[in-house]
N, C-alpha and C. Protein backbone atom coordinates (compact mmCIF):
# COMPACT_ATOMS: atom_id res chain seq x y z
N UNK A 1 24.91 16.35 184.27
CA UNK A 1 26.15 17.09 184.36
C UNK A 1 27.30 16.15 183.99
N UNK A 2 27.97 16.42 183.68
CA UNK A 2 29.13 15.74 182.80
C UNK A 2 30.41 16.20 183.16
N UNK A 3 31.32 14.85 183.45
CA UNK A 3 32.67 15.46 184.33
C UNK A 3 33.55 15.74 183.57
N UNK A 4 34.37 16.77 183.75
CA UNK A 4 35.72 17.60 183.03
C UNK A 4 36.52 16.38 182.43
N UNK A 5 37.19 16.59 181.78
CA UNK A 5 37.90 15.81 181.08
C UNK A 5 39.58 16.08 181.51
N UNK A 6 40.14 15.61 181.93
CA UNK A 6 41.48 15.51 182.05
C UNK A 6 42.51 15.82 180.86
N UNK A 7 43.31 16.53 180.42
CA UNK A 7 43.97 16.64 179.78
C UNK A 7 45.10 15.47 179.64
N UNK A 8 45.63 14.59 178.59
CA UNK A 8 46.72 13.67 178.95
C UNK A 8 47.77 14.82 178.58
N UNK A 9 48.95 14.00 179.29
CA UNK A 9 50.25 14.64 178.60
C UNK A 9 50.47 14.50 177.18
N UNK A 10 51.43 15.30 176.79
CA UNK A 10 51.67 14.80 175.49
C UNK A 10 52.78 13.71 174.88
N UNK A 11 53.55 13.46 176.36
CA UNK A 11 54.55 12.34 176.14
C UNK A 11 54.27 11.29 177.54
N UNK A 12 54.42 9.80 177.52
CA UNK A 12 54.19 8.94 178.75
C UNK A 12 55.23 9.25 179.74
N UNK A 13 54.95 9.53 180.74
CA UNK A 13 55.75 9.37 182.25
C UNK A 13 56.77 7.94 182.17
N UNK A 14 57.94 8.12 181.94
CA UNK A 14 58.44 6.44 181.91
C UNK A 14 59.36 6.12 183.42
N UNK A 15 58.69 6.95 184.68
CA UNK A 15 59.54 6.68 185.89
C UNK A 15 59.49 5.68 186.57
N UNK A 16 58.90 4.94 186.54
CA UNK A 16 58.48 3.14 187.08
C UNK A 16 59.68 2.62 186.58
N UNK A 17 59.71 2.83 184.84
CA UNK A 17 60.55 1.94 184.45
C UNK A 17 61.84 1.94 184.76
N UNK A 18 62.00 3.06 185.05
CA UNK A 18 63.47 3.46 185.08
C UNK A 18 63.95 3.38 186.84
N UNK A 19 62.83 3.70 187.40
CA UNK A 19 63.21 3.03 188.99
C UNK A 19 63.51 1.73 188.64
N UNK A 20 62.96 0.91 188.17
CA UNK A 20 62.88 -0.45 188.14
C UNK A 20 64.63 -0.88 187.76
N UNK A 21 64.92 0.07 185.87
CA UNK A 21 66.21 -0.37 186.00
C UNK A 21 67.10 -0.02 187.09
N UNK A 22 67.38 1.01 187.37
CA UNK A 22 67.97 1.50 188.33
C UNK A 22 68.18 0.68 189.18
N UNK A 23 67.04 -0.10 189.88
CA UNK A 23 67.40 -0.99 191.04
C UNK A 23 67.58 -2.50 190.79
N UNK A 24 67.52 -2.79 189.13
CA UNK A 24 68.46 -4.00 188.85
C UNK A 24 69.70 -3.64 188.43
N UNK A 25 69.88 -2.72 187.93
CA UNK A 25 71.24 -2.10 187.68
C UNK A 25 71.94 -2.12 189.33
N UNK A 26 71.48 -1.73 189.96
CA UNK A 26 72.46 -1.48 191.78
C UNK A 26 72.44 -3.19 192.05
N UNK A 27 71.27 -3.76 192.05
CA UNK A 27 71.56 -5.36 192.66
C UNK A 27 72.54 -5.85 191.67
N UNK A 28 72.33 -5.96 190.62
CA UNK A 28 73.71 -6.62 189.96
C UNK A 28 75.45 -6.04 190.31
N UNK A 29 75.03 -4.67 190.51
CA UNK A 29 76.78 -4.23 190.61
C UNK A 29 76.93 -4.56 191.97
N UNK A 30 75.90 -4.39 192.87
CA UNK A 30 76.41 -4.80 194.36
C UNK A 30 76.49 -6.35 194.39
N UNK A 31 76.17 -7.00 193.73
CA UNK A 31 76.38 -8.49 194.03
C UNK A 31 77.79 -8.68 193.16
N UNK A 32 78.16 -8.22 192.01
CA UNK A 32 79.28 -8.08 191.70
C UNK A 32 80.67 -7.85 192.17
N UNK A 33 80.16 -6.99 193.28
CA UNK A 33 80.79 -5.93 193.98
C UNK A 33 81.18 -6.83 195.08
N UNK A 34 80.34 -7.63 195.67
CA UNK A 34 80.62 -8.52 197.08
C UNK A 34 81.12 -9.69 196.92
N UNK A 35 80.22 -10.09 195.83
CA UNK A 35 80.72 -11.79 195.56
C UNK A 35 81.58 -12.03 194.20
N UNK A 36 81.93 -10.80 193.66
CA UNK A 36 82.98 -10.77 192.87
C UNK A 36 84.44 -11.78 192.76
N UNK A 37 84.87 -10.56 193.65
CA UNK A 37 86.18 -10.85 193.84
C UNK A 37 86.70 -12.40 194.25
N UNK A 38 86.20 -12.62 195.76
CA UNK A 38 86.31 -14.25 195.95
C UNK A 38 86.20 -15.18 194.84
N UNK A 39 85.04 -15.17 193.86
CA UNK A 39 85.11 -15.68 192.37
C UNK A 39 86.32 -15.64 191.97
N UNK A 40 86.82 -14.92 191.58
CA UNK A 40 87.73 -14.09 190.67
C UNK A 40 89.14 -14.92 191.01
N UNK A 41 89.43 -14.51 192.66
CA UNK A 41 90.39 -14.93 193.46
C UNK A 41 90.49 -16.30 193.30
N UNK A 42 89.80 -16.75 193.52
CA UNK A 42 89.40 -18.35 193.49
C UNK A 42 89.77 -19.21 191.88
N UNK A 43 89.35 -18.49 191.16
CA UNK A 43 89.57 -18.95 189.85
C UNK A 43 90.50 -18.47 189.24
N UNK A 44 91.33 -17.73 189.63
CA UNK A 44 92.82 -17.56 189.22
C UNK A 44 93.59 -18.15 190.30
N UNK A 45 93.28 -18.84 191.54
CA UNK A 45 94.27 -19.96 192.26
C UNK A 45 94.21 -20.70 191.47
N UNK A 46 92.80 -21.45 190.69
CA UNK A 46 92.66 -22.91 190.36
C UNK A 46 93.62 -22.39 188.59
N UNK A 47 92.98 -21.37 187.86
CA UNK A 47 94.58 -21.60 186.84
C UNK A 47 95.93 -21.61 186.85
N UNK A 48 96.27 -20.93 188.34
CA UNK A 48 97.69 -21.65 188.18
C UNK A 48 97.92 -22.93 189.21
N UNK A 49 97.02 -23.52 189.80
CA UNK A 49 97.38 -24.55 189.83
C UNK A 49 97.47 -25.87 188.46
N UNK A 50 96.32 -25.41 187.54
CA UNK A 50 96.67 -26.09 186.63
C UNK A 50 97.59 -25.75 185.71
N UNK A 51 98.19 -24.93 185.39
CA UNK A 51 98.91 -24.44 184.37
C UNK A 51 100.66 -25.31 184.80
């Protein structure tokens, strides 16, 4: 007896990948998001102290 054969889709499932960006896409903007600014702040004290 011989087992059924599965039909594939006709296009690949690409939801892994896209979870995946998704959640380097959020870690980058949330680290952006937190440790941004202090950067930012910080390095526009130090140009006008030099300027």
């Amino acid at each position: 007896m011989s087992t059924p054969s599965i039909p594939m889709p006709a296009r690949a499932f690409h939801g892994t990948a896209v979870v995946r960006a998704a959640f380097l896409i959020a870690l980058f903007g949330w680290g952006t998001g937190v440790y941004g600014p202090p950067v930012f702040s910080a390095g526009g004290g130090l140009a006008h102290r030099l300027a």
